[in-house]
N, C-alpha and C. Protein backbone atom coordinates (compact mmCIF):
# COMPACT_ATOMS: atom_id res chain seq x y z
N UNK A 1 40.55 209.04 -54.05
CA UNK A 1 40.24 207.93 -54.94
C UNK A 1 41.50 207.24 -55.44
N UNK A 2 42.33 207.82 -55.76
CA UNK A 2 43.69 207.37 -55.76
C UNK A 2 44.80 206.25 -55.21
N UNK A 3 44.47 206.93 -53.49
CA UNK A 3 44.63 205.76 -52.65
C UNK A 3 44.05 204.64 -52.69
N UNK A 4 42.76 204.86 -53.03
CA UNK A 4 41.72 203.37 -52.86
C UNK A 4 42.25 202.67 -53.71
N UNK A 5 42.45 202.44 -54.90
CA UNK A 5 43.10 201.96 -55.98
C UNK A 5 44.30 201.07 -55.67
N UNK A 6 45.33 201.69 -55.13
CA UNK A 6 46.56 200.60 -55.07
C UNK A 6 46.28 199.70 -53.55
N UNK A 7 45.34 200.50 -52.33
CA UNK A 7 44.86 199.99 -51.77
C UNK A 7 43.93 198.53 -51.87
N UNK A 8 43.17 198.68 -52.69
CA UNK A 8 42.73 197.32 -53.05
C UNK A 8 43.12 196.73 -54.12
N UNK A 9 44.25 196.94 -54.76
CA UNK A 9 45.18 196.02 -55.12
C UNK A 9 45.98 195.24 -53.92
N UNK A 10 45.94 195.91 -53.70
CA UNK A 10 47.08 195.15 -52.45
C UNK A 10 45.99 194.08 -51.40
N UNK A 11 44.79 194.55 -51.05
CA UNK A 11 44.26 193.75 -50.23
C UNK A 11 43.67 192.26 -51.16
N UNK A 12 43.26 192.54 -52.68
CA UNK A 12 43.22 191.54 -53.20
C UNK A 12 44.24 190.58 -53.79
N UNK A 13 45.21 191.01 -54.09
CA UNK A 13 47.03 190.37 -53.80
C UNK A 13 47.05 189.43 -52.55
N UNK A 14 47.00 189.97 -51.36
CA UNK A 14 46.65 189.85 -50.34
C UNK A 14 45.81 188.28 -49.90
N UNK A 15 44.36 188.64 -50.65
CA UNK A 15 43.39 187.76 -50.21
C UNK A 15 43.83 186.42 -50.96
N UNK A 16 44.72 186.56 -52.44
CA UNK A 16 44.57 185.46 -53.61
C UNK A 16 45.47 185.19 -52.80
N UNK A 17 46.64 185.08 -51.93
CA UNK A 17 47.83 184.86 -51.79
C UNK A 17 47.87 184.05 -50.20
N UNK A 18 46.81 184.38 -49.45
CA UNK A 18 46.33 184.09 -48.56
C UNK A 18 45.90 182.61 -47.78
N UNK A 19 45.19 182.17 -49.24
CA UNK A 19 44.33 181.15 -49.09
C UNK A 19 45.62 179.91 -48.85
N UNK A 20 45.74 178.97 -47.86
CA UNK A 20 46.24 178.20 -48.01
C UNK A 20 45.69 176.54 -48.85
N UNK A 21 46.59 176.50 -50.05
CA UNK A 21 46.30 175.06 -51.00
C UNK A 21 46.31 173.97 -50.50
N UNK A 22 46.92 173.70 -49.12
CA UNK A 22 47.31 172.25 -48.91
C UNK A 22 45.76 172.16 -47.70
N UNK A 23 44.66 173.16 -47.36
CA UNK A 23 43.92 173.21 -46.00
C UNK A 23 42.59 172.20 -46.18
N UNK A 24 42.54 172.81 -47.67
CA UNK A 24 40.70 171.68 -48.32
C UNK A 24 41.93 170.81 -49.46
N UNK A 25 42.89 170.05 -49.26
CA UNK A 25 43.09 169.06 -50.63
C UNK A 25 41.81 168.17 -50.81
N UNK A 26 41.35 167.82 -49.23
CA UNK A 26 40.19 166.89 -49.44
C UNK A 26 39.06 167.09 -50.31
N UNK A 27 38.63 168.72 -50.32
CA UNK A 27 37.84 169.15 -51.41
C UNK A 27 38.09 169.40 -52.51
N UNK A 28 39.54 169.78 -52.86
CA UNK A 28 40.21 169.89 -54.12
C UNK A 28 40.83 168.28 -54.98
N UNK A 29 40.37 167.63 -54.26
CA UNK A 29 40.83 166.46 -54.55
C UNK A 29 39.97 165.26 -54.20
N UNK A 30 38.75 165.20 -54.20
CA UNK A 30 37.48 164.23 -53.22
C UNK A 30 38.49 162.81 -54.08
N UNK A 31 37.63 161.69 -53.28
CA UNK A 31 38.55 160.44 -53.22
C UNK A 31 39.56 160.19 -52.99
N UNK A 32 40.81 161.23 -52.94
CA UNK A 32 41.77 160.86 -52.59
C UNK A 32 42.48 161.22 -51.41
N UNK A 33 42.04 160.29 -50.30
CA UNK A 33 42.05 160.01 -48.75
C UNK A 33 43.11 159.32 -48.32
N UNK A 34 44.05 159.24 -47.41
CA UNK A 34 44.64 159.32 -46.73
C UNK A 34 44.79 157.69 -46.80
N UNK A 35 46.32 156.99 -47.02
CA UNK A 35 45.63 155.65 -46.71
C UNK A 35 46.71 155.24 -45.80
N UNK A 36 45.99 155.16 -44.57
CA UNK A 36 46.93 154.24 -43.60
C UNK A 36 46.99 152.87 -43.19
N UNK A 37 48.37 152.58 -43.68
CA UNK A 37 48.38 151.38 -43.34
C UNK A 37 49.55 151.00 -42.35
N UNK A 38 49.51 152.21 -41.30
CA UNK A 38 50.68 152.29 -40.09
C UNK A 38 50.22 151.19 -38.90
N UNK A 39 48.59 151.51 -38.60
CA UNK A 39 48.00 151.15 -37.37
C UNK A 39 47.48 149.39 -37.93
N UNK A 40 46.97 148.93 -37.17
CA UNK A 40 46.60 147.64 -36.80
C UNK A 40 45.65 147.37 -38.14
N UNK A 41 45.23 146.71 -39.21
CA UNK A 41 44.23 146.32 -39.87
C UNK A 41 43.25 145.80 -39.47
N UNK A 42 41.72 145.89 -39.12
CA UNK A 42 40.99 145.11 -38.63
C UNK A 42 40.46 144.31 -40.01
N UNK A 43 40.43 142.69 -39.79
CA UNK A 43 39.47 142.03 -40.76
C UNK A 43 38.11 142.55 -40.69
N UNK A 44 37.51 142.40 -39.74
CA UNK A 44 36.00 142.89 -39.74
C UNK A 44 36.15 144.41 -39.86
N UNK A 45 36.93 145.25 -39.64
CA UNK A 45 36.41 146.49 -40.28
C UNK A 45 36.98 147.29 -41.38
N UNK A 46 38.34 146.18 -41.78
CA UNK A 46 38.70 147.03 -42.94
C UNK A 46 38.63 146.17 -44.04
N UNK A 47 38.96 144.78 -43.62
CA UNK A 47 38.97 143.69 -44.75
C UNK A 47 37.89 143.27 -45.20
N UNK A 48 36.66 142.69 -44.31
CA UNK A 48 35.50 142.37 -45.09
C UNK A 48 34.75 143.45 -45.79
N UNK A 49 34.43 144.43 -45.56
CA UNK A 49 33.98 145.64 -45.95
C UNK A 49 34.54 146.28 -47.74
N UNK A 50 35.55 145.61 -47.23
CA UNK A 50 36.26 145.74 -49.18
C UNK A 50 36.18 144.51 -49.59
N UNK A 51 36.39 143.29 -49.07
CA UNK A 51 36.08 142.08 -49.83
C UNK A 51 34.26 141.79 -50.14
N UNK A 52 33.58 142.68 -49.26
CA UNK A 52 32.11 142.10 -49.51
C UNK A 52 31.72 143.32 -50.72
N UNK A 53 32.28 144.73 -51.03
CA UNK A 53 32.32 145.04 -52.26
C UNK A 53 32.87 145.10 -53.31
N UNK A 54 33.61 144.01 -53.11
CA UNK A 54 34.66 144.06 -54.74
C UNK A 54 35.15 142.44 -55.12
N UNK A 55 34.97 141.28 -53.71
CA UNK A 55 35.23 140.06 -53.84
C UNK A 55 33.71 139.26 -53.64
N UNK A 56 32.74 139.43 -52.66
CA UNK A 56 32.27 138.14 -52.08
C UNK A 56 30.45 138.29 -53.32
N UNK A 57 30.61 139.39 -54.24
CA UNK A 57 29.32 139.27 -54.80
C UNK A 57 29.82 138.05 -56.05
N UNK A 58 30.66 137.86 -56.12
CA UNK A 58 31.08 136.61 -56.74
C UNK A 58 31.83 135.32 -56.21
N UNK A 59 32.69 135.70 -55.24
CA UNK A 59 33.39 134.61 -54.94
C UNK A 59 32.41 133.91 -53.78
N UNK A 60 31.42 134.19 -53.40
CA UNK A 60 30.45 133.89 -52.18
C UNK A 60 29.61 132.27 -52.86
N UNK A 61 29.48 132.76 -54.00
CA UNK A 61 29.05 131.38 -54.59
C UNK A 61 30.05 130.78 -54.94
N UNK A 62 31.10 130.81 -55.15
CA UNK A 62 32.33 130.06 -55.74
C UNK A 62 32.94 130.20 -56.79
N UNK A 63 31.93 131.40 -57.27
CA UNK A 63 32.46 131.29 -58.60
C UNK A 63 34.03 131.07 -58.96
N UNK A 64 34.32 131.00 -60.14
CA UNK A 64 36.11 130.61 -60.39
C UNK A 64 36.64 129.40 -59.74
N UNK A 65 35.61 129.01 -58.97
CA UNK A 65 36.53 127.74 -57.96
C UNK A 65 37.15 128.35 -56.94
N UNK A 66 36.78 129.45 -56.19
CA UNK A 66 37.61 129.93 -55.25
C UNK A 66 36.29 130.22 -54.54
N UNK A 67 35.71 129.79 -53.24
CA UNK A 67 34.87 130.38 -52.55
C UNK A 67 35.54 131.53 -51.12
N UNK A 68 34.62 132.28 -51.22
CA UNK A 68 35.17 133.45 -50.12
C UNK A 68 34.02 133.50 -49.65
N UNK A 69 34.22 134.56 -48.41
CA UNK A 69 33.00 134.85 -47.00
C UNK A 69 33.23 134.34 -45.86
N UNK A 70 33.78 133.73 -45.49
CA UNK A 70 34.17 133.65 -44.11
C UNK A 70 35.23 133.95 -43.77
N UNK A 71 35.79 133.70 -42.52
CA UNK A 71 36.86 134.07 -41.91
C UNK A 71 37.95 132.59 -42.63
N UNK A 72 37.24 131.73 -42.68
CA UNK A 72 37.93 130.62 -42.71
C UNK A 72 38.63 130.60 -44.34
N UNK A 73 37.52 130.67 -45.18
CA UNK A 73 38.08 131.12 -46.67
C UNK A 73 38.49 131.96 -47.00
N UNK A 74 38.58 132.83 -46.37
CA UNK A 74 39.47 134.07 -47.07
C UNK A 74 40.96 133.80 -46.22
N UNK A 75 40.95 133.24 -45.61
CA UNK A 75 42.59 133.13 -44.81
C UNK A 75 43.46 132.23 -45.66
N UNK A 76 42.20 131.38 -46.01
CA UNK A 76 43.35 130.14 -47.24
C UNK A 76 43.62 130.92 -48.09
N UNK A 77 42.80 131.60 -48.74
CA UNK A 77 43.17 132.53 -50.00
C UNK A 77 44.38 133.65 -49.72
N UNK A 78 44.27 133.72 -48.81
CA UNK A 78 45.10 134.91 -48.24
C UNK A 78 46.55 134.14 -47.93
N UNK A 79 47.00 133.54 -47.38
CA UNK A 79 48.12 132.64 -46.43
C UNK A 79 48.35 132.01 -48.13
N UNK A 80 47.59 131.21 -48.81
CA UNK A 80 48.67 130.35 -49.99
C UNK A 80 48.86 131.40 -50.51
N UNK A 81 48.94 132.52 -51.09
CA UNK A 81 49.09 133.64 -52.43
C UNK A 81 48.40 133.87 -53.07
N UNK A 82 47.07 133.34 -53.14
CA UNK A 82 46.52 133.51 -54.71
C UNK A 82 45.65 134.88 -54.40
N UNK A 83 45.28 135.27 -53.17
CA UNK A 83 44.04 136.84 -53.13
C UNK A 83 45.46 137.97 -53.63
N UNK A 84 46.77 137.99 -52.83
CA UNK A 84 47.89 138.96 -53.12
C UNK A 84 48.06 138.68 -54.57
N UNK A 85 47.79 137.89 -55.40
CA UNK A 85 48.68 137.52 -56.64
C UNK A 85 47.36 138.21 -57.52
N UNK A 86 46.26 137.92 -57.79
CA UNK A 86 45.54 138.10 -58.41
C UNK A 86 44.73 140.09 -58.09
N UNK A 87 44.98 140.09 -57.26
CA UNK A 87 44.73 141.52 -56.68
C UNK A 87 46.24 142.85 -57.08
N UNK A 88 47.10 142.01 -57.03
CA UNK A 88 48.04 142.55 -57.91
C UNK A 88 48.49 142.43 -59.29
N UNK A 89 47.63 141.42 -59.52
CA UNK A 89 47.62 140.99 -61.20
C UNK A 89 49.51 140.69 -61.27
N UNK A 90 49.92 140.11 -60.69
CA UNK A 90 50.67 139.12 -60.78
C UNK A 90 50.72 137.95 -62.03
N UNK A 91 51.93 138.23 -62.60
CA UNK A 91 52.06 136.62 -63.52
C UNK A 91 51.62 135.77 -63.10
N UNK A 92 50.95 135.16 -63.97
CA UNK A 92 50.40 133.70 -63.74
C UNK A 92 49.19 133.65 -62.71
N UNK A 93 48.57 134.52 -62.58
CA UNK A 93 47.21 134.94 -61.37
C UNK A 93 46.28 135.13 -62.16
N UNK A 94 44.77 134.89 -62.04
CA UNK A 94 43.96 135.94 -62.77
C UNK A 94 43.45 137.17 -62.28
N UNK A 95 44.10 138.23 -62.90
CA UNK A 95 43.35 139.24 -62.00
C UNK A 95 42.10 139.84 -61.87
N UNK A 96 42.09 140.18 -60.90
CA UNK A 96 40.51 140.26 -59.82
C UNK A 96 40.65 141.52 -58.91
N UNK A 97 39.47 142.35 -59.03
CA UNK A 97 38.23 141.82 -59.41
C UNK A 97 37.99 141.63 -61.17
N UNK A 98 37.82 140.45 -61.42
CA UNK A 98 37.66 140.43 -62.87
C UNK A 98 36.14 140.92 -63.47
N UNK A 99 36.50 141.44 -64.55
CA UNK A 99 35.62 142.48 -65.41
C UNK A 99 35.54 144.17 -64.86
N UNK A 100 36.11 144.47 -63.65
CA UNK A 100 36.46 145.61 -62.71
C UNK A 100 37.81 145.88 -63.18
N UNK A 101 37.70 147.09 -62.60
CA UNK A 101 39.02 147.64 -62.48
C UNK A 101 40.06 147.45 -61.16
N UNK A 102 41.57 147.87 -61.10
CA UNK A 102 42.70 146.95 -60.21
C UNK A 102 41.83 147.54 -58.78
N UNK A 103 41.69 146.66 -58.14
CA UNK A 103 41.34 148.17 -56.74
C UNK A 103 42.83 149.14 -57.09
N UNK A 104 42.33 149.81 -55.95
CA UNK A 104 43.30 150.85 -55.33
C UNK A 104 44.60 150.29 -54.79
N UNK A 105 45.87 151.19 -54.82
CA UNK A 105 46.91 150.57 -54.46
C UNK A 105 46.98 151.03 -52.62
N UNK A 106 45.74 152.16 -52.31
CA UNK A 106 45.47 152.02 -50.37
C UNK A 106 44.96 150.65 -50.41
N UNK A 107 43.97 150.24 -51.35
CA UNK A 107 43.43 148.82 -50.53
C UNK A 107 44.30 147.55 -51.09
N UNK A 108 44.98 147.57 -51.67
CA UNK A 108 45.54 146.72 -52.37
C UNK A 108 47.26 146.38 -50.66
N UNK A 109 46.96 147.52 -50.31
CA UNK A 109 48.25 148.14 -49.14
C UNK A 109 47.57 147.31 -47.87
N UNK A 110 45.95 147.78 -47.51
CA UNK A 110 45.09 147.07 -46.71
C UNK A 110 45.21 145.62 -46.40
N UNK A 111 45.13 145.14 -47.62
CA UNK A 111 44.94 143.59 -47.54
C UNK A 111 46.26 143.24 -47.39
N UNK A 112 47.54 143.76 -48.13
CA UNK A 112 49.16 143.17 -48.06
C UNK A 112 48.95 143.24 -46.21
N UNK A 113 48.66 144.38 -45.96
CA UNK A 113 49.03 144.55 -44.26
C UNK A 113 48.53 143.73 -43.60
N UNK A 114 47.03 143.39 -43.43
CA UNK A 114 46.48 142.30 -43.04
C UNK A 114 47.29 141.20 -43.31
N UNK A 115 47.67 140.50 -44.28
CA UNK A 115 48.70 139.08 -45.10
C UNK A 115 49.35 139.04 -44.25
N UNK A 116 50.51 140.18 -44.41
CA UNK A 116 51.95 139.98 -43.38
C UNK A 116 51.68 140.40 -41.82
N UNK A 117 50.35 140.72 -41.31
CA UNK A 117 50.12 140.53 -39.89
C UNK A 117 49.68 139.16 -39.39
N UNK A 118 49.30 138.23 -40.87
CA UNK A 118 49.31 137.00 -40.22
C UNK A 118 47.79 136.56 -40.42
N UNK A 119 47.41 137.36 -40.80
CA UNK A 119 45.81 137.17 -41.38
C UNK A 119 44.71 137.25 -40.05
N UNK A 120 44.82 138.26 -38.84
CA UNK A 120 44.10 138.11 -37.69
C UNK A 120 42.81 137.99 -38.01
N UNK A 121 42.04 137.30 -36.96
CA UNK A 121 40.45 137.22 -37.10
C UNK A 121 40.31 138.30 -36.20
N UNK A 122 40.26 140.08 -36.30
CA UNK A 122 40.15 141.02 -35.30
C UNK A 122 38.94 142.01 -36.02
């Protein structure tokens, strides 16, 4: 009985010591995913998909004087400054999404990448 004792000390030492922290961050950490902005940005699959939940339930009608939803309006917005300025809450911008919170600085990374690729229709 003796043995058993420092014996399973040691195997539970062992087991706590075992577990690697960095294997589930995804579960130890839900939402906070990976944000790449190495590879290519697609408009249709990375850009509209965040602009149709956080920009186009308002800007689709115009509201503010800025209409968005197409390919065609969101490129003006995009190419003069004002989607980067206001999405970064930039001096002199209003920032947006207004009455929301800043997005994320992955999607906020999304859309810069898209900007300086030139704004592709891909």
């Amino acid at each position: 009985m003796k043995k058993i004792i420092p014996l399973l000390i040691v195997a539970i030492a062992i087991l706590s010591f075992s577990s690697c922290y960095y294997d589930k961050a995804d579960l130890l950490y839900p939402g906070s995913t990976i944000c790449d902005t190495t590879t290519a940005v697609s408009y249709s699959g990375k850009i509209v998909p965040l602009f149709n939940s956080q920009c186009y339930g308002c800007h689709r009608s115009g509201a503010g004087n800025v209409t968005m939803g197409t390919y065609a309006t969101d490129k003006v917005i995009a190419t003069n400054g004002k989607l980067i300025g206001c999405i970064s809450y930039a001096s002199g911008f209003s920032p947006m999404p207004k009455g929301a919170t800043k997005l994320s600085n992955c999607n906020i990374a999304l859309i810069n990448k898209w900007v300086s690729l030139g704004t592709p229709n891909n």
